[in-house]
N, C-alpha and C. Protein backbone atom coordinates (compact mmCIF):
# COMPACT_ATOMS: atom_id res chain seq x y z
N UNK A 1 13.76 10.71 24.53
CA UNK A 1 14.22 12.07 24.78
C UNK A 1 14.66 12.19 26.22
N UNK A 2 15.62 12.78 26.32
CA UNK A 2 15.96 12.82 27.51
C UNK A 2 15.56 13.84 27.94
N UNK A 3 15.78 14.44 29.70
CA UNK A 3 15.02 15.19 30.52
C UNK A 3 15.54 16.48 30.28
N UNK A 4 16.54 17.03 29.48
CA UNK A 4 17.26 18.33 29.37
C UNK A 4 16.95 18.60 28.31
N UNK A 5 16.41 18.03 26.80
CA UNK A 5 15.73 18.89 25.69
C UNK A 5 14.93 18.40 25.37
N UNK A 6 14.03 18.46 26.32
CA UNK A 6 12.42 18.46 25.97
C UNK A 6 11.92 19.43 27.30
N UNK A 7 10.47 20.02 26.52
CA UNK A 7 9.90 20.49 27.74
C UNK A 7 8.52 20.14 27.80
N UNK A 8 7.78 20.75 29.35
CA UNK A 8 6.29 20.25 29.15
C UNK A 8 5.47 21.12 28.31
N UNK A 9 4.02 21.01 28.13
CA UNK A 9 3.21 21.81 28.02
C UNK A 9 1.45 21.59 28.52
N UNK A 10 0.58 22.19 28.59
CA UNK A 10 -0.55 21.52 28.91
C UNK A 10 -1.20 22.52 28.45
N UNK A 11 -2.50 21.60 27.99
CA UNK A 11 -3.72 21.99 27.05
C UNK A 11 -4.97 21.56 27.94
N UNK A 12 -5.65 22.62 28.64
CA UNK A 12 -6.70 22.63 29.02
C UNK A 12 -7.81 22.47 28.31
N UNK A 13 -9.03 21.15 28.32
CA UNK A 13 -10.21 21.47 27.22
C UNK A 13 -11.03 20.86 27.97
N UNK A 14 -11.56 21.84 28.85
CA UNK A 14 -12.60 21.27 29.69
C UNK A 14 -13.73 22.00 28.73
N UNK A 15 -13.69 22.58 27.96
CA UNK A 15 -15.04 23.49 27.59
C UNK A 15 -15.17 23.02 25.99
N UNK A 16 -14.55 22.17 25.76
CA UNK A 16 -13.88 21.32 24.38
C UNK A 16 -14.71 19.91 24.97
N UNK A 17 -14.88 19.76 25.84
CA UNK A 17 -14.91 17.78 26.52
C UNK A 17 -16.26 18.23 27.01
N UNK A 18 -17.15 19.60 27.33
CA UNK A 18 -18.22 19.84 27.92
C UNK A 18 -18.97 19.70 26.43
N UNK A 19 -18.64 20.48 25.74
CA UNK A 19 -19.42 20.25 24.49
C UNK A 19 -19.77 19.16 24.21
N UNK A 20 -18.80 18.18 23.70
CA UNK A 20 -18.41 16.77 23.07
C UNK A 20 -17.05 15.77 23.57
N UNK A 21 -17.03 14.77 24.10
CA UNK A 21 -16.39 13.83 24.52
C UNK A 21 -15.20 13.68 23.37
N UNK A 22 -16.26 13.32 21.89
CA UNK A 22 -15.11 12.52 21.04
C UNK A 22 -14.31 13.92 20.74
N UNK A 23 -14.60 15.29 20.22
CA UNK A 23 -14.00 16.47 20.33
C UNK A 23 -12.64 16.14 20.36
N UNK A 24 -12.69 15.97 22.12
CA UNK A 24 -11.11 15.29 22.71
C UNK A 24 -10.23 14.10 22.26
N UNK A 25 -10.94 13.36 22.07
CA UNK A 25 -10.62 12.29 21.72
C UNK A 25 -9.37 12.40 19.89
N UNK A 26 -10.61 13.34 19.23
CA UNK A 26 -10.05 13.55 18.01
C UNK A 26 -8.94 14.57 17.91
N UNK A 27 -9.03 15.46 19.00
CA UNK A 27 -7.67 16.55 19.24
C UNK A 27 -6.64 15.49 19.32
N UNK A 28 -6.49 14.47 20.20
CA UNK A 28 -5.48 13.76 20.82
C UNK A 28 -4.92 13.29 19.00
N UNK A 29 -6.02 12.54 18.78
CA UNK A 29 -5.31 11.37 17.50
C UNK A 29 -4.72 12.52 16.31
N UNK A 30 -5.18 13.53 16.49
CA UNK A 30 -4.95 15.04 14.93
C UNK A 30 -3.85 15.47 15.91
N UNK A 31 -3.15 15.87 16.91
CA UNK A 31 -2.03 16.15 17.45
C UNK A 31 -0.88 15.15 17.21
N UNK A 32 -1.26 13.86 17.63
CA UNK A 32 -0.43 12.59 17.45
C UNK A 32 0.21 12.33 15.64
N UNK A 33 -0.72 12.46 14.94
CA UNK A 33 -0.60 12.03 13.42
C UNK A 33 0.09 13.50 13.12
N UNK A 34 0.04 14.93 13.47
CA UNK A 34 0.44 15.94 12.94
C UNK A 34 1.88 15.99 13.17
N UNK A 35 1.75 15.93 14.75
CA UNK A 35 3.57 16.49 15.22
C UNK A 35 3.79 14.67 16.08
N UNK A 36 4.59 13.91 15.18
CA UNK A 36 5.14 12.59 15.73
C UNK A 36 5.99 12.39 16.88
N UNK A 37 7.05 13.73 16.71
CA UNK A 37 7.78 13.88 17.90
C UNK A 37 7.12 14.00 19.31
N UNK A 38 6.17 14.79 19.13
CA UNK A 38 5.37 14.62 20.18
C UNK A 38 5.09 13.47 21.41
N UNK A 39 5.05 13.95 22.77
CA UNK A 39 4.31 13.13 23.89
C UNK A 39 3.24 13.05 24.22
N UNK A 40 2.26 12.72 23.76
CA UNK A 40 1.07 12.97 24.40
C UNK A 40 0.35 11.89 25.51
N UNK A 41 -0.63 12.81 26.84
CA UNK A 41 -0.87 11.52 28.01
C UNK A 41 -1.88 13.08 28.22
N UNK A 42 -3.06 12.07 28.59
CA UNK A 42 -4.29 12.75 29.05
C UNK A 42 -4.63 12.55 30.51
N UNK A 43 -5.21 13.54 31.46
CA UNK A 43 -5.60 12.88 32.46
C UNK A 43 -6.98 14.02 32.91
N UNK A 44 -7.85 13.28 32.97
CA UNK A 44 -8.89 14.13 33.34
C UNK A 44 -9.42 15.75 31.94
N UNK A 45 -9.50 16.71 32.32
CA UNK A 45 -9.45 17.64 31.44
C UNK A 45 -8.05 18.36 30.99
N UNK A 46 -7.02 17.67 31.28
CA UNK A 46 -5.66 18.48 30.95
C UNK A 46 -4.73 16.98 29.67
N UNK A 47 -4.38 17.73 29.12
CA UNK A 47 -3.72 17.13 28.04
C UNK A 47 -2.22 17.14 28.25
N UNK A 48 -1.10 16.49 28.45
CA UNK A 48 0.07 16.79 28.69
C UNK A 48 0.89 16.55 27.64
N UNK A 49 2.21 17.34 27.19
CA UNK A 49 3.01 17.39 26.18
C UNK A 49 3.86 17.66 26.24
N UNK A 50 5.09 16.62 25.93
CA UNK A 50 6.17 16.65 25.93
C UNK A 50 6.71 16.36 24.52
N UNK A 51 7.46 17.67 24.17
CA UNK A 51 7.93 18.34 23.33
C UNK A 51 9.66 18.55 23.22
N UNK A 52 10.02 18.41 21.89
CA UNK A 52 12.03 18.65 21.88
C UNK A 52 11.80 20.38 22.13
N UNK A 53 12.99 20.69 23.24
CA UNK A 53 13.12 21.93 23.41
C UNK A 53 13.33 22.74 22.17
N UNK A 54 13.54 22.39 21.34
CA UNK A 54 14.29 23.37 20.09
C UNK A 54 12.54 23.98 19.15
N UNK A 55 11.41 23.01 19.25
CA UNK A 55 10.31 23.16 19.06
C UNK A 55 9.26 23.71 19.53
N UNK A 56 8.94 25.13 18.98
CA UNK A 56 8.11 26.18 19.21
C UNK A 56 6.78 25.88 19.96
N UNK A 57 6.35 26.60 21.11
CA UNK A 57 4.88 26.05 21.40
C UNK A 57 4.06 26.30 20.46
N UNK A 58 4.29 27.52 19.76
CA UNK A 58 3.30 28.13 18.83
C UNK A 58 3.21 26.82 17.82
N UNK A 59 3.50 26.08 17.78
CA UNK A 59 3.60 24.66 16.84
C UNK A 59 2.09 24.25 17.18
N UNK A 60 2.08 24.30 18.34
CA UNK A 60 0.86 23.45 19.04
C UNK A 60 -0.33 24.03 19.07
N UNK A 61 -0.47 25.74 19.09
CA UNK A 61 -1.09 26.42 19.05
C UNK A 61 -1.65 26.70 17.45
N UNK A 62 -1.03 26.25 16.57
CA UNK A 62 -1.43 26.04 15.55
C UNK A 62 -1.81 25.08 14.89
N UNK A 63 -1.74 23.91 15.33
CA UNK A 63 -1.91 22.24 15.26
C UNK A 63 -3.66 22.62 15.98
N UNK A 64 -3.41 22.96 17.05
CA UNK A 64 -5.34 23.30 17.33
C UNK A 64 -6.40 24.20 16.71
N UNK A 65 -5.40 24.92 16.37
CA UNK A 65 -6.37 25.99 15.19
C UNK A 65 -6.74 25.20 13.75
N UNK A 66 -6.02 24.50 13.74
CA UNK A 66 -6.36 23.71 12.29
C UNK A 66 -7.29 22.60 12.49
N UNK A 67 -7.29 22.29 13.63
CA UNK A 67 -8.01 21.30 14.03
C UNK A 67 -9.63 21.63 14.25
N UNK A 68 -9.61 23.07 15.12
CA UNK A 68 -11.08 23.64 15.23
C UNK A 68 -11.47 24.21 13.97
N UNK A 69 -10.68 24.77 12.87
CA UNK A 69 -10.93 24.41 11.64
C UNK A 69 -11.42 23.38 10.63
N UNK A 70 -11.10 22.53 10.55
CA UNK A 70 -11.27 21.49 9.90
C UNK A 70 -12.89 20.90 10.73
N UNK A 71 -12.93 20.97 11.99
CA UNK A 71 -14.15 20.90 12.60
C UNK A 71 -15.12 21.56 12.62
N UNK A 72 -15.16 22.59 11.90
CA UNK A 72 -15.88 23.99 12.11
C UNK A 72 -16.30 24.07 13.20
N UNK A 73 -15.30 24.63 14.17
CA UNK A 73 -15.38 24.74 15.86
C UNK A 73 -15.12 26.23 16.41
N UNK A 74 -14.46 26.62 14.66
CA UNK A 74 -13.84 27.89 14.92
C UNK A 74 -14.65 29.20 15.60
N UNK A 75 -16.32 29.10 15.21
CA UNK A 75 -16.96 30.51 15.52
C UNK A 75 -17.29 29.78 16.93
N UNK A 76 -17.28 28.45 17.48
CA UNK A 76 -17.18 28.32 18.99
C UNK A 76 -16.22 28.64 20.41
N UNK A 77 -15.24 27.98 19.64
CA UNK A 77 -13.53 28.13 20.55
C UNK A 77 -12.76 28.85 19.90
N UNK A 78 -11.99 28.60 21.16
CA UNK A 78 -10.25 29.28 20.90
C UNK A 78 -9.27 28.88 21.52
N UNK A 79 -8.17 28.50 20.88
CA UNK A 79 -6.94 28.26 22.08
C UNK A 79 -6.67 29.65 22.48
N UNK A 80 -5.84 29.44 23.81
CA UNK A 80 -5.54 31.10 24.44
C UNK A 80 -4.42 30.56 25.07
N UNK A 81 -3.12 31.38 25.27
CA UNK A 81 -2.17 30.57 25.97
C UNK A 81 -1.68 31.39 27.67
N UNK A 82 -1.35 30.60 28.53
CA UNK A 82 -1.76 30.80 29.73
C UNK A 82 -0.35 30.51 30.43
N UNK A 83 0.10 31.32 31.59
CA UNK A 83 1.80 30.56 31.83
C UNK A 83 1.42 30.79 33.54
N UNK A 84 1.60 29.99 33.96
CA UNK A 84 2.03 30.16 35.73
C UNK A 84 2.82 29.57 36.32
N UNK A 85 3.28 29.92 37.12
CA UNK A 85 4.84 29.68 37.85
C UNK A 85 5.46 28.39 37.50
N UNK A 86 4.66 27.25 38.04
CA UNK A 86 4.95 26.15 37.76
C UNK A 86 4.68 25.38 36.32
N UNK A 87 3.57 25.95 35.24
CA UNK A 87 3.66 25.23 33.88
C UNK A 87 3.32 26.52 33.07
N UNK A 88 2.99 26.09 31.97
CA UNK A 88 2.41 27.14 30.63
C UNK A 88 2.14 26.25 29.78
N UNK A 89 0.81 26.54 28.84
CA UNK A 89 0.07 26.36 27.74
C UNK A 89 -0.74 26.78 27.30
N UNK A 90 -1.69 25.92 26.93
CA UNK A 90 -2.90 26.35 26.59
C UNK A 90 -4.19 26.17 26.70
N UNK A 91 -5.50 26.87 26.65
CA UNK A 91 -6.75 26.40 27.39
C UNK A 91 -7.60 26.87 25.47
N UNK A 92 -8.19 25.80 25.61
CA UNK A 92 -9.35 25.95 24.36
C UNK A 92 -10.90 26.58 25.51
N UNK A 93 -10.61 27.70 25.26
CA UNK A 93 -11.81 27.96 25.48
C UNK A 93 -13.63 28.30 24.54
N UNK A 94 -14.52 28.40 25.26
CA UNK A 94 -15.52 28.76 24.67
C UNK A 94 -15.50 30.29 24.21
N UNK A 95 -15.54 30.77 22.91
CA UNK A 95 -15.72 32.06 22.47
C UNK A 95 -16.92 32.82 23.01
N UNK A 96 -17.09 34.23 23.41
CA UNK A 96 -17.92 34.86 24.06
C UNK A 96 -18.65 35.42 22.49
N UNK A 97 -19.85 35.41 22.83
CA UNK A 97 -21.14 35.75 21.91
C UNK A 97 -21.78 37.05 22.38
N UNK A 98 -21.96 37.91 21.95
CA UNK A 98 -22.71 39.26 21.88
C UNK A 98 -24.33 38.91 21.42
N UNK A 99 -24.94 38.88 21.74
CA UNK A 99 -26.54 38.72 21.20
C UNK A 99 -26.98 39.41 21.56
N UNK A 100 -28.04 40.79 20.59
CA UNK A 100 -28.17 41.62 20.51
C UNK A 100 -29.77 41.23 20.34
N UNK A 101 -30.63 41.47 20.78
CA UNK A 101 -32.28 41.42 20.55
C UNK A 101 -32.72 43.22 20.55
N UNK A 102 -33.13 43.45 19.25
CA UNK A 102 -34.05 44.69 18.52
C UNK A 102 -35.65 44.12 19.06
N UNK A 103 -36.13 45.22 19.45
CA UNK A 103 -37.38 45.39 19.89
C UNK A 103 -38.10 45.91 18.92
């Protein structure tokens, strides 16, 4: 692919890799086998992706939902998508819990 139709993206899962190591590991190989076109290169807690411009991020954002699905990860995380000046994607974060204790 050349450098004019493709773009980046990045997937934050530091709270995905705090839980469980292989977690990550298995996002990478269920991203790779789902969307082929795909780039994928890891470094530290950020996931990088290079993608044909004509192809939706929401692609990717749904490639992880199926994934914390199939894991039953779903009542833990969430992807959330995040844009700043210089990139945009997405961060799997930890879902916030309400716990309520009756006296």
């Amino acid at each position: 692919m050349s450098e004019n139709d493709t773009k980046e993206l990045t997937i934050e899962v530091k709270d995905l890799s705090i839980e469980k190591e292989q977690h990550v590991d298995d996002l990478l190989r269920f991203l790779e086998e789902q969307l082929p076109q795909i780039e994928i290169s890891r470094s530290g807690n950020e996931i990088g992706v290079v993608m044909p411009q004509q192809m939706s991020i929401r692609a990717i954002k749904l490639r992880i939902k199926k994934f914390l699905h199939r894991k039953n990860l779903t009542d833990k995380f969430r992807p959330i998508s995040y844009k700043t000046a210089n990139n945009q994607g997405y961060m799997i974060k930890e879902k916030r819990t309400l716990e309520l204790t009756y006296y």
